[in-house]
Protein backbone atom coordinates (compact mmCIF):
# COMPACT_ATOMS: atom_id res chain seq x y z
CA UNK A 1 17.83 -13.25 -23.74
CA UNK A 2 15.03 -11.58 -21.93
CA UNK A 3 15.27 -9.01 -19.04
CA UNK A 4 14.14 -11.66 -16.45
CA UNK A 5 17.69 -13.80 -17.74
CA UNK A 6 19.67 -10.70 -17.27
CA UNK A 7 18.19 -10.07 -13.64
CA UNK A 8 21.49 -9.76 -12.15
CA UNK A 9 19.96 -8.06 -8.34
CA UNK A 10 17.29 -8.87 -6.42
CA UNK A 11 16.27 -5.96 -3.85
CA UNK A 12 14.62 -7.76 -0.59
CA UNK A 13 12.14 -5.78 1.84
CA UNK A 14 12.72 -6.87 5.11
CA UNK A 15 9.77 -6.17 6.84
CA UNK A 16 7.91 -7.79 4.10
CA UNK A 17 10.16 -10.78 4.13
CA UNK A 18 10.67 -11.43 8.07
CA UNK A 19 13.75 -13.03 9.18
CA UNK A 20 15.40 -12.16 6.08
CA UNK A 21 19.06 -12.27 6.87
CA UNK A 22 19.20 -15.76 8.62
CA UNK A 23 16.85 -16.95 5.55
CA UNK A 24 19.24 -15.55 2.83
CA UNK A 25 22.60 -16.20 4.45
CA UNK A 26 21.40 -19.90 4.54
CA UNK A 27 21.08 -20.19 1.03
CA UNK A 28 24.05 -21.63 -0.98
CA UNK A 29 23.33 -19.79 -4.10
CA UNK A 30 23.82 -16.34 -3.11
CA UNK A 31 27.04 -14.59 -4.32
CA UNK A 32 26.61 -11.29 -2.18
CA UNK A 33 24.12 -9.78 0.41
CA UNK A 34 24.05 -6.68 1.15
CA UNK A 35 21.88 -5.19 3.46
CA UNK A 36 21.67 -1.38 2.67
CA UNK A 37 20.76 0.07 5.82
CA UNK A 38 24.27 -1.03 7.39
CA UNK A 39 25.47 1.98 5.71
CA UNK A 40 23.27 4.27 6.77
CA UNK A 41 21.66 5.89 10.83
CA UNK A 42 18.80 3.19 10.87
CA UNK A 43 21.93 0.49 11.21
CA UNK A 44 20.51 -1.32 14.13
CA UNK A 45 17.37 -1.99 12.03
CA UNK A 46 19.23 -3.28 8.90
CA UNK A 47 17.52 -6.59 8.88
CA UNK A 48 13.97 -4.81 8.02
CA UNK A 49 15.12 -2.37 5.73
CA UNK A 50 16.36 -2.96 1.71
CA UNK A 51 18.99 -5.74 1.26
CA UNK A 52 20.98 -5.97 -1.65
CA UNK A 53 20.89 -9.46 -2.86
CA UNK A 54 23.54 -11.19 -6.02
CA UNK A 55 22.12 -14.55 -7.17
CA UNK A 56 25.07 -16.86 -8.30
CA UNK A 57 22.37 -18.81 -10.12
CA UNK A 58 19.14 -18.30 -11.41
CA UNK A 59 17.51 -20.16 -8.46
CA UNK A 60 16.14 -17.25 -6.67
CA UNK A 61 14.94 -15.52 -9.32
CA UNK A 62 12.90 -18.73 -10.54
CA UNK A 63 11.27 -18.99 -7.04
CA UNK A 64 10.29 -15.96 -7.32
CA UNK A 65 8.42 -15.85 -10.54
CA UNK A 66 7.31 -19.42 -9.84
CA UNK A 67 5.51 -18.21 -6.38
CA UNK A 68 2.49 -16.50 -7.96
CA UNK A 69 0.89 -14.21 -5.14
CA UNK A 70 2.84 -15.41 -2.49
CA UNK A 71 5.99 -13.88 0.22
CA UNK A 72 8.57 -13.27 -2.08
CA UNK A 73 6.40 -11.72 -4.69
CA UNK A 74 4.93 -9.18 -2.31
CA UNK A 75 8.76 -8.64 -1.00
CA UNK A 76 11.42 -8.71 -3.49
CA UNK A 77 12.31 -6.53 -7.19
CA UNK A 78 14.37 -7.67 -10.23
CA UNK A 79 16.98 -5.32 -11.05
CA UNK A 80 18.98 -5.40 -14.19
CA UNK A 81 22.35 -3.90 -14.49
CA UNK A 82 25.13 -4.11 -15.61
CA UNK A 83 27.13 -1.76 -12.47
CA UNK A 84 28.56 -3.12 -9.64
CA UNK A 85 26.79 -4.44 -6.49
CA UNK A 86 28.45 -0.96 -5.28
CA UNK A 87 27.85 0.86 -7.38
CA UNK A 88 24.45 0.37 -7.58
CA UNK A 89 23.73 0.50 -3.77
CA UNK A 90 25.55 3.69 -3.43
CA UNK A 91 22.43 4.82 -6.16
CA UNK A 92 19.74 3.26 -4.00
CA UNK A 93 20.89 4.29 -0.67
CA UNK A 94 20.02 7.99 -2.22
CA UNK A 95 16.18 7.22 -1.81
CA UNK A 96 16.58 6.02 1.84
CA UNK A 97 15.31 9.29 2.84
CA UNK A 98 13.59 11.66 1.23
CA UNK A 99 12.85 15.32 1.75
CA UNK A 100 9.28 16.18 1.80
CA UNK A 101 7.87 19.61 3.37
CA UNK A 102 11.00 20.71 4.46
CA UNK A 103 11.40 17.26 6.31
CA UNK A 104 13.20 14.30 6.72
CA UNK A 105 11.09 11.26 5.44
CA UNK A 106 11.98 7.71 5.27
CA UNK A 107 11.17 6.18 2.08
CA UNK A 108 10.57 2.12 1.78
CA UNK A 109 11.38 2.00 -1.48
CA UNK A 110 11.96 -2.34 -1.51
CA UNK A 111 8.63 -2.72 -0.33
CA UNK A 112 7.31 -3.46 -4.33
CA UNK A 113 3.82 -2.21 -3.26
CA UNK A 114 5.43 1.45 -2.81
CA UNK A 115 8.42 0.68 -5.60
CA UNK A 116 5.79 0.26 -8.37
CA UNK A 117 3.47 3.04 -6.79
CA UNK A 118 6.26 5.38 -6.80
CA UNK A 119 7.99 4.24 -10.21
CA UNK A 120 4.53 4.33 -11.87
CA UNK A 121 4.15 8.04 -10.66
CA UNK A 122 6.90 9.11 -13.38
CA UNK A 123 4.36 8.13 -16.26
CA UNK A 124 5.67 6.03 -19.12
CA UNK A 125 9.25 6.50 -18.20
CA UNK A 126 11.47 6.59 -15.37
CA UNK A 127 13.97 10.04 -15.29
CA UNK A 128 17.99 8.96 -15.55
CA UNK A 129 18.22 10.56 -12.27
CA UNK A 130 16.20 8.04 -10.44
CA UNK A 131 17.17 5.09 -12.22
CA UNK A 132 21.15 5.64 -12.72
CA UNK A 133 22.73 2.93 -13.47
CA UNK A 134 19.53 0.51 -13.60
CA UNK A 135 18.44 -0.76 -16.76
CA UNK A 136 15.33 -2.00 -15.54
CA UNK A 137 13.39 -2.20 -12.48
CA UNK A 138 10.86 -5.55 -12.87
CA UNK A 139 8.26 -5.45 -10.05
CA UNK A 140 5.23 -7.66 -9.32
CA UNK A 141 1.75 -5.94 -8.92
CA UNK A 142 -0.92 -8.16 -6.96
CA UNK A 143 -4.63 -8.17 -6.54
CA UNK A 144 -5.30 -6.20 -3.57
CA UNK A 145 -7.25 -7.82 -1.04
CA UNK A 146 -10.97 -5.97 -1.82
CA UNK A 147 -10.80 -7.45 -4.97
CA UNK A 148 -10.92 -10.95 -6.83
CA UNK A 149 -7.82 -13.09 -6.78
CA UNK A 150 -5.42 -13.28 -9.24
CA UNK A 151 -2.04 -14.02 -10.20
CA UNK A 152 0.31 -10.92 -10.24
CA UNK A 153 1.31 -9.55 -13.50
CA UNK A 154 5.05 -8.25 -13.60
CA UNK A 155 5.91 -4.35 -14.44
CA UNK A 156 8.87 -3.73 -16.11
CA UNK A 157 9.88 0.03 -15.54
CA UNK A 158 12.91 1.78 -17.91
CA UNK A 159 14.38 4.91 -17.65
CA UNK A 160 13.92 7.52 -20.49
CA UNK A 161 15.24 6.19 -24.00
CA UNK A 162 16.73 10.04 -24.60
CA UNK A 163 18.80 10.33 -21.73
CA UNK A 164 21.58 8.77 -20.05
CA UNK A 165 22.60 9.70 -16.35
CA UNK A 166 25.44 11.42 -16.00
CA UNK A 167 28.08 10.08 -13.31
CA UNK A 168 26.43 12.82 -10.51
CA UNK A 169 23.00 11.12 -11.42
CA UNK A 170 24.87 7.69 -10.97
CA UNK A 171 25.21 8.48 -7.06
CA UNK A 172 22.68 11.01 -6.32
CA UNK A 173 18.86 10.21 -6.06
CA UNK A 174 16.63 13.39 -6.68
CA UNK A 175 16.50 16.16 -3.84
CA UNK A 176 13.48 16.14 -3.66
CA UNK A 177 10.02 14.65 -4.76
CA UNK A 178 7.12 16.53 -6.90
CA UNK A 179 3.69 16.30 -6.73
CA UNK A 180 2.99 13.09 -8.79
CA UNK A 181 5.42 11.32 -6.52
CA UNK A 182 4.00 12.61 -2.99
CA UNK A 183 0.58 11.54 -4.35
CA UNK A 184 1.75 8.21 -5.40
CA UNK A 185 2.65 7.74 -1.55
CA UNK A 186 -0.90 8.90 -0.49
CA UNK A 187 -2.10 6.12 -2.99
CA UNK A 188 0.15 3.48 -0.94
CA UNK A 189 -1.15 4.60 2.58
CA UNK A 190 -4.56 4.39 0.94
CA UNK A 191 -4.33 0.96 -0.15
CA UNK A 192 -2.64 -0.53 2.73
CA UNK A 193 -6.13 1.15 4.61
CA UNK A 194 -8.18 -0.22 2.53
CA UNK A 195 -6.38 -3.30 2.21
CA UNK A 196 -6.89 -3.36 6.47
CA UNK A 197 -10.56 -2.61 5.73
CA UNK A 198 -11.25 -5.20 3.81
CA UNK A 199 -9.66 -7.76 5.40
CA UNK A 200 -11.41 -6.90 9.02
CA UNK A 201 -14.82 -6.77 7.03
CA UNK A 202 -13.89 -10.23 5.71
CA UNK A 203 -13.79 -11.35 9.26
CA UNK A 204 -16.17 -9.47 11.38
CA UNK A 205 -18.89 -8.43 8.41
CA UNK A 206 -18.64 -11.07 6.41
CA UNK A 207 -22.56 -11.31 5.70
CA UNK A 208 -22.62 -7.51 4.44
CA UNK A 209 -19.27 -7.65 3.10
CA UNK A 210 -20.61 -10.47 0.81
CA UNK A 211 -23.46 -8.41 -0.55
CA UNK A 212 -21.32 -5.81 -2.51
CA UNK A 213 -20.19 -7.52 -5.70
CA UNK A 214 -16.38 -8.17 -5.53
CA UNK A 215 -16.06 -6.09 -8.59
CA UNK A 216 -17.40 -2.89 -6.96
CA UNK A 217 -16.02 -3.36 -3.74
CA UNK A 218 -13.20 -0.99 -4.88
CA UNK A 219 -14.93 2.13 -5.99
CA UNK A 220 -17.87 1.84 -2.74
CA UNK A 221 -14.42 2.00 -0.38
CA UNK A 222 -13.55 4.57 -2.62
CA UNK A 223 -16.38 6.84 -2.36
CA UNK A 224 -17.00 5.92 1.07
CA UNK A 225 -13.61 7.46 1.93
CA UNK A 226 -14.53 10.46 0.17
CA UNK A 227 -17.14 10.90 1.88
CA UNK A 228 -15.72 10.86 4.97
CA UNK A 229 -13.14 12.96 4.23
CA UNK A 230 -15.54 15.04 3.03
CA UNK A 231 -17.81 15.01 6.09
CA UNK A 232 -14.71 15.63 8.54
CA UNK A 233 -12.93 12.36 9.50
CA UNK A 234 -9.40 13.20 10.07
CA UNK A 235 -8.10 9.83 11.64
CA UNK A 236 -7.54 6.15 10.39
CA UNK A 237 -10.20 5.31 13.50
CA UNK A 238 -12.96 7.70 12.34
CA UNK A 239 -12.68 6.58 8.92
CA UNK A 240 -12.84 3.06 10.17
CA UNK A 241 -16.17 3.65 11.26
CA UNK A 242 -17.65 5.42 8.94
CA UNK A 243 -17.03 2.78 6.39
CA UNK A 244 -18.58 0.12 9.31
CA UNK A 245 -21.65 2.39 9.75
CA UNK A 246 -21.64 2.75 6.01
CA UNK A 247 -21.95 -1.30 5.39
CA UNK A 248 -24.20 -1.83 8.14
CA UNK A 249 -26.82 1.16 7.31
CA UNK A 250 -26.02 2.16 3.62
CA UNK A 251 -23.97 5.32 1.76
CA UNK A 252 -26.48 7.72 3.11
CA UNK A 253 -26.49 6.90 6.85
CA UNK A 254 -25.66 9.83 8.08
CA UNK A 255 -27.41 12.79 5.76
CA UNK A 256 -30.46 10.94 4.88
CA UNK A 257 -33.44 12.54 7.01
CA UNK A 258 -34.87 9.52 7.81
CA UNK A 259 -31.80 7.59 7.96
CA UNK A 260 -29.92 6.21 11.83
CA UNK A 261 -28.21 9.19 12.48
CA UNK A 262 -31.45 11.55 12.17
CA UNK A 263 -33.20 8.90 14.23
CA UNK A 264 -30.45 8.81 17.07
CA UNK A 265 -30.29 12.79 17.18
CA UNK A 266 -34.21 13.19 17.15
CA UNK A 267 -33.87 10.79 20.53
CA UNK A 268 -31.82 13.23 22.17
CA UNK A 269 -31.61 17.00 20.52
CA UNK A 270 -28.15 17.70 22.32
CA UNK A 271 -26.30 15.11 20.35
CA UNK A 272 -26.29 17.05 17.51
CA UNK A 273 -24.72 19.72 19.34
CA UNK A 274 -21.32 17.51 20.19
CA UNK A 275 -18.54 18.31 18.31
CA UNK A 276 -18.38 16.64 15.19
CA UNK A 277 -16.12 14.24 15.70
CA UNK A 278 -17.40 12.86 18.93
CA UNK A 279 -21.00 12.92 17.29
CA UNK A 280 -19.19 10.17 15.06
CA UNK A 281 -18.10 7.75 18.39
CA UNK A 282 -21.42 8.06 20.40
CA UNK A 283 -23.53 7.47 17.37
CA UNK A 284 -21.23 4.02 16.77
CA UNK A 285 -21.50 3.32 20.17
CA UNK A 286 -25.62 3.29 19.84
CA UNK A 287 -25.53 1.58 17.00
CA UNK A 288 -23.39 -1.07 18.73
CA UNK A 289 -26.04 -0.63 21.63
CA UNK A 290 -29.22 -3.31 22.08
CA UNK A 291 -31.49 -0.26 20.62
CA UNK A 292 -29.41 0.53 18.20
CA UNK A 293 -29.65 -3.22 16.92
CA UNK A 294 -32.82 -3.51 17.00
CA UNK A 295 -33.15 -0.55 14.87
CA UNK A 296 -30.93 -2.22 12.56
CA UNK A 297 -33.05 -4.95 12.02
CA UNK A 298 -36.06 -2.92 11.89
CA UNK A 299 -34.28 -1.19 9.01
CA UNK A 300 -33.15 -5.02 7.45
CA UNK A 301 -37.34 -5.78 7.58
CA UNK A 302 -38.74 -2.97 6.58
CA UNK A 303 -36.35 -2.73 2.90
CA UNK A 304 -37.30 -6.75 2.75
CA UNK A 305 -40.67 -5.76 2.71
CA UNK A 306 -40.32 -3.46 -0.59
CA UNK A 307 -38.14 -5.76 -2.44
């Protein structure tokens, strides 16, 4: 019998599956829902939080794997275990919150785009603590939206062969998380930018979004976002449009000394006296300007010419 015939949870997201409650609770072939939250402050949101879900059948769990990228893919984990529906909630409510700097900091550990970012972080195996009385956690892992289309490939995360949890690991989630972990939730809020990126360049760029090759499209928004960070950007807006200004005018539009932003300051000598970050919004604002088109095209023609 495999692992995916011994699923015997299913953890639902409920902001990634909206409506969840009246969706499950009209299903036949549930034997218990459980939505986690109930237990916990963020009560009155328990719909979009983790819900604890007990197939009486293997109906679900079939949809699910039969989906390919789809809803329930991007929303729902296979859990096998042999512990109670209970038990094992008692074990996951430990990760509601997490402590991070001293601070309170919810955790959406049933989203499977941060599950499988945050599992993954542990390396080839998951410690007792965190997985208690889970045998394994089976979660899907989907192209992201930068790059070409494919069908997800399922994970299946264990916990370590040499240990077993004791019964305080059985209730109690870790106190705290380490580095590996805290960076594997940078590399969610990363993603989900990028993912927000590509998906507005896919709309509102299409024509230069078209002319990276799909398979680089991943490491130029990574470097791109180095860059920036590099340069200065500090919010999700100024990053925004440095990666614009980088697709319109190229990686080196704003150090090259014949590139836009040289041009634009040259114009006017104070603008390169504004602090940094507002340099960043009136230069976008030129380039969005009629001269700052034109200029744009100029700079189209004149690289046609030395093809």
């Amino acid at each position: 019998m495999s692992e995916l015939d011994r699923a015997m949870h299913v953890l639902v997201d409920g902001v990634r599956y909206p409506d969840a409650l009246r969706r499950l609770y009209a299903r036949d072939d549930l034997a218990e829902i459980v939505p986690l939250y109930l237990l916990t402050r963020f009560k009155d949101v328990a719909a979009e939080g983790p819900i604890l879900v007990v197939p009486r059948e293997r109906h679900l769990v079939d949809e699910i794997l039969a989906e390919g990228d789809g809803e329930r893919t991007r929303a729902m984990s296979l859990i096998s275990s042999t512990a109670s529906t209970e038990e094992l909630g008692d074990h996951l409510l430990g990760f509601v919150e997490i402590e991070v700097g001293g601070a309170q900091r919810l955790l959406r550990f049933a989203d499977p785009l941060v599950l499988r970012h945050w599992l993954a972080s542990y390396g080839g195996s998951v410690p007792a603590d965190v997985m208690g009385p889970i045998d394994t956690w089976r979660v899907a892992q989907w192209a992201p939206a930068w790059a070409k289309h494919e069908n997800p490939v399922w994970r299946t995360f264990g916990g370590e062969a040499s240990q077993s949890p004791s019964d305080d690991q059985l209730s109690h989630s870790p106190a705290f998380f380490a580095a590996p972990q805290l960076d594997a939730l940078d590399a969610v809020a990363r993603w989900q930018f990028k993912e927000r990126l590509a998906e507005y360049f896919e709309r509102h760029a299409g024509e230069a979004w078209s002319g990276l090759a799909i398979g680089q499209r991943g490491d130029w928004m990574e470097s791109r976002l180095d860059e920036a960070l590099a340069w200065g950007a500090q919010t999700e807006r100024q990053l925004a449009i440095w990666m614009e200004l980088s697709l319109r005018w190229g990686a080196g539009f704003m150090t090259t000394p014949t590139g836009p932003y040289a041009l634009w300051v040259a114009q006017d000598a104070s603008r390169g006296r504004l602090p940094q970050q507002q340099q960043l919004y009136e230069f976008d604002a030129w380039c969005r300007s009629a001269e700052g088109i034109q200029e744009a095209n100029n700079e189209t023609t004149r690289k046609s010419h030395h093809v």
